[in-house]
Protein backbone atom coordinates (compact mmCIF):
# COMPACT_ATOMS: atom_id res chain seq x y z
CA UNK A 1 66.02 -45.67 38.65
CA UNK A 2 62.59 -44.12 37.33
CA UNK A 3 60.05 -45.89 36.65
CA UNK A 4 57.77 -45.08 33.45
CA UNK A 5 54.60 -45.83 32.47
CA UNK A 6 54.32 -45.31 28.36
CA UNK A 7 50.25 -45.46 27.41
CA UNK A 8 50.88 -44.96 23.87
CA UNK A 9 48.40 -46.70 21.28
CA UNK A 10 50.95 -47.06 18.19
CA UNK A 11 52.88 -50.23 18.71
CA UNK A 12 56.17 -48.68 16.91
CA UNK A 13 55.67 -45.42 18.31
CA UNK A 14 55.71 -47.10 22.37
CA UNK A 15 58.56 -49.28 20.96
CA UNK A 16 60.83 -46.50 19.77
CA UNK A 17 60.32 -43.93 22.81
CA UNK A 18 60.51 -47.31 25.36
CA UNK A 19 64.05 -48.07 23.92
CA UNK A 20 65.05 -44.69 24.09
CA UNK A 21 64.37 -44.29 27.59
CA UNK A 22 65.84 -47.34 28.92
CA UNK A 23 68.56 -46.40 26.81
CA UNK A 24 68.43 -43.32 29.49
CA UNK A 25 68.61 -45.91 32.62
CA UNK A 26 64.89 -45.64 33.26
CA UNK A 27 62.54 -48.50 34.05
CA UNK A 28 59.73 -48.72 31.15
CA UNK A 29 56.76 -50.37 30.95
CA UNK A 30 53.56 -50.32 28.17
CA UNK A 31 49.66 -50.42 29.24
CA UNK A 32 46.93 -50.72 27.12
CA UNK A 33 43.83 -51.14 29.89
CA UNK A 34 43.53 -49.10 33.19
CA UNK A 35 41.75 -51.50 35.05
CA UNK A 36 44.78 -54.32 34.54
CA UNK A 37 47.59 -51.46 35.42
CA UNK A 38 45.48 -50.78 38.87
CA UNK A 39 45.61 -54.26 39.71
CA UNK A 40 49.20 -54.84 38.63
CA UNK A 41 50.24 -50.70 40.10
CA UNK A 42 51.64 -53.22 43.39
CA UNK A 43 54.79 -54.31 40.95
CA UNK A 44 55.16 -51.05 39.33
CA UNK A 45 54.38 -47.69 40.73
CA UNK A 46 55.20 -45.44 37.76
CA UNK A 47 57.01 -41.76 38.80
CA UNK A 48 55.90 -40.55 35.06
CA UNK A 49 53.23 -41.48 32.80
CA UNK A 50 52.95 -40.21 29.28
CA UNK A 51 50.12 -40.69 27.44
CA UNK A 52 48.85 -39.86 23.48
CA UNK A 53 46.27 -38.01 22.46
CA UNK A 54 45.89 -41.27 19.81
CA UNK A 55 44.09 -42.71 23.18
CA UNK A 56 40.10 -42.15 22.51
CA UNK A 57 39.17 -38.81 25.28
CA UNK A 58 37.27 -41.60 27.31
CA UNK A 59 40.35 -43.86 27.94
CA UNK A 60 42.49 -40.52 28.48
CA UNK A 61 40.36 -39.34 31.06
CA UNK A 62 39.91 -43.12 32.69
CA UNK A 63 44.08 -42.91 32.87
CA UNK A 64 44.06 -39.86 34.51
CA UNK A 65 41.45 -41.19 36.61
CA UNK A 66 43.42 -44.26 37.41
CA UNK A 67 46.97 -42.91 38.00
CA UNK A 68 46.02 -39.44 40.28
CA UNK A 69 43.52 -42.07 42.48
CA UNK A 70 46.17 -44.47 43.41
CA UNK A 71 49.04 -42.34 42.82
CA UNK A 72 48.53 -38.82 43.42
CA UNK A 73 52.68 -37.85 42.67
CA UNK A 74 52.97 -39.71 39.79
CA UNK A 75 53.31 -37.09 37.12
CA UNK A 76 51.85 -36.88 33.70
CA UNK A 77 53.25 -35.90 30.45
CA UNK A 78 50.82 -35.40 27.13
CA UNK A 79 51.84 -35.82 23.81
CA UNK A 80 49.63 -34.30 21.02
CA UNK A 81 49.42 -32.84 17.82
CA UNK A 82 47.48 -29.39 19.55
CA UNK A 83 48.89 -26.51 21.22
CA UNK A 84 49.38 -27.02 25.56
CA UNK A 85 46.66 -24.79 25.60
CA UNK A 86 44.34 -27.05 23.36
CA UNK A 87 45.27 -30.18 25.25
CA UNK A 88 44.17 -28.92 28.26
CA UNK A 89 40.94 -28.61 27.45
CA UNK A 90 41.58 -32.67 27.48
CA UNK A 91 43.65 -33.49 29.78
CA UNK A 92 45.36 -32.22 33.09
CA UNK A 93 49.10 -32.81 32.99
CA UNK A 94 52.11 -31.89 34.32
CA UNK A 95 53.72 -31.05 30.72
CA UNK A 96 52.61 -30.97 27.45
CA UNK A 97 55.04 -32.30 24.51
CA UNK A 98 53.62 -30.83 20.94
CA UNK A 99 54.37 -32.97 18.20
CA UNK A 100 56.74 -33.24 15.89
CA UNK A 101 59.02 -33.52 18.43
CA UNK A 102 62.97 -34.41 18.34
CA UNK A 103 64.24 -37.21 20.69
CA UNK A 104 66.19 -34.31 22.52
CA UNK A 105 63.23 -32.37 23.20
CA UNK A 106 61.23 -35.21 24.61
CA UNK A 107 64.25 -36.25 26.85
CA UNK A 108 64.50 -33.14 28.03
CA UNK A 109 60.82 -32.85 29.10
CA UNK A 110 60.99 -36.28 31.10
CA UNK A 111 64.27 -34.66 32.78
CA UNK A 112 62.30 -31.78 33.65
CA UNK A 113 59.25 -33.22 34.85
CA UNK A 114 60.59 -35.77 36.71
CA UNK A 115 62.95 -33.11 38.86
CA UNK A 116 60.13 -30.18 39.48
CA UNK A 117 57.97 -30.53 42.36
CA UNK A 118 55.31 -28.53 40.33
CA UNK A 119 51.14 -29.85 40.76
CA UNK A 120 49.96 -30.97 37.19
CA UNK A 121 48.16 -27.77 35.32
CA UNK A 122 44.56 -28.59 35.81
CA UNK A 123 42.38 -29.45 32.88
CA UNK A 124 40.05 -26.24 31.76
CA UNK A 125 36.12 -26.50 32.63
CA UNK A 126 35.03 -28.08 29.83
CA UNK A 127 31.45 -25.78 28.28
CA UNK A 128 27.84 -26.72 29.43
């Protein structure tokens, strides 16, 4: 079983796509604060994390931070409203899911994440 880390911000949102994984035979499990999933990482070590651009940059970034320092293969999956291209001037991530997106489509990018052995695209410079 694989375990999944969900950092999404909307309560129904984290609800819905939770229950549709596990309804998928993965493990699931909602963060709010990176600091409390470091010291609780011991009882979970997540294979994917998916987090929403709904997350303020700072907290995205502190994630990232979090999840690539203690566990450099989990992989990362972005959801946002922006193009891949956009997102990645955000956020470095192994795929991007644009929304709207159909439950097929985001099942089908978990699938594929979690099976490649690809390195995450990096994020782009961002301007001085």
């Amino acid at each position: 079983m694989k375990n999944i880390l969900l950092i999404l911000p909307d309560d129904d949102r984290r609800a819905r796509l939770g229950a549709l994984l596990e309804g998928k035979g993965y493990a699931c499990r909602a963060d709010h604060m990176p600091d409390q999933f470091a010291a609780s990482f011991k009882s979970f070590k997540p294979d994917l994390a998916i987090l929403d651009e709904q997350l303020p940059s700072h907290e995205i970034e502190a994630w990232s931070r979090v999840i690539t320092g203690i566990s450099p293969e989990t992989r990362l999956i972005d959801i946002s409203i922006e193009t891949p291209a956009e997102r990645r001037k955000v956020v470095s991530a192994h795929a991007y899911i644009e929304e709207p997106f159909t439950d097929d489509e985001f099942l089908s990018t978990v699938r594929r994440v979690l099976a490649a052995k690809t390195t995450p695209e990096p994020a782009l410079p961002k301007p001085s």
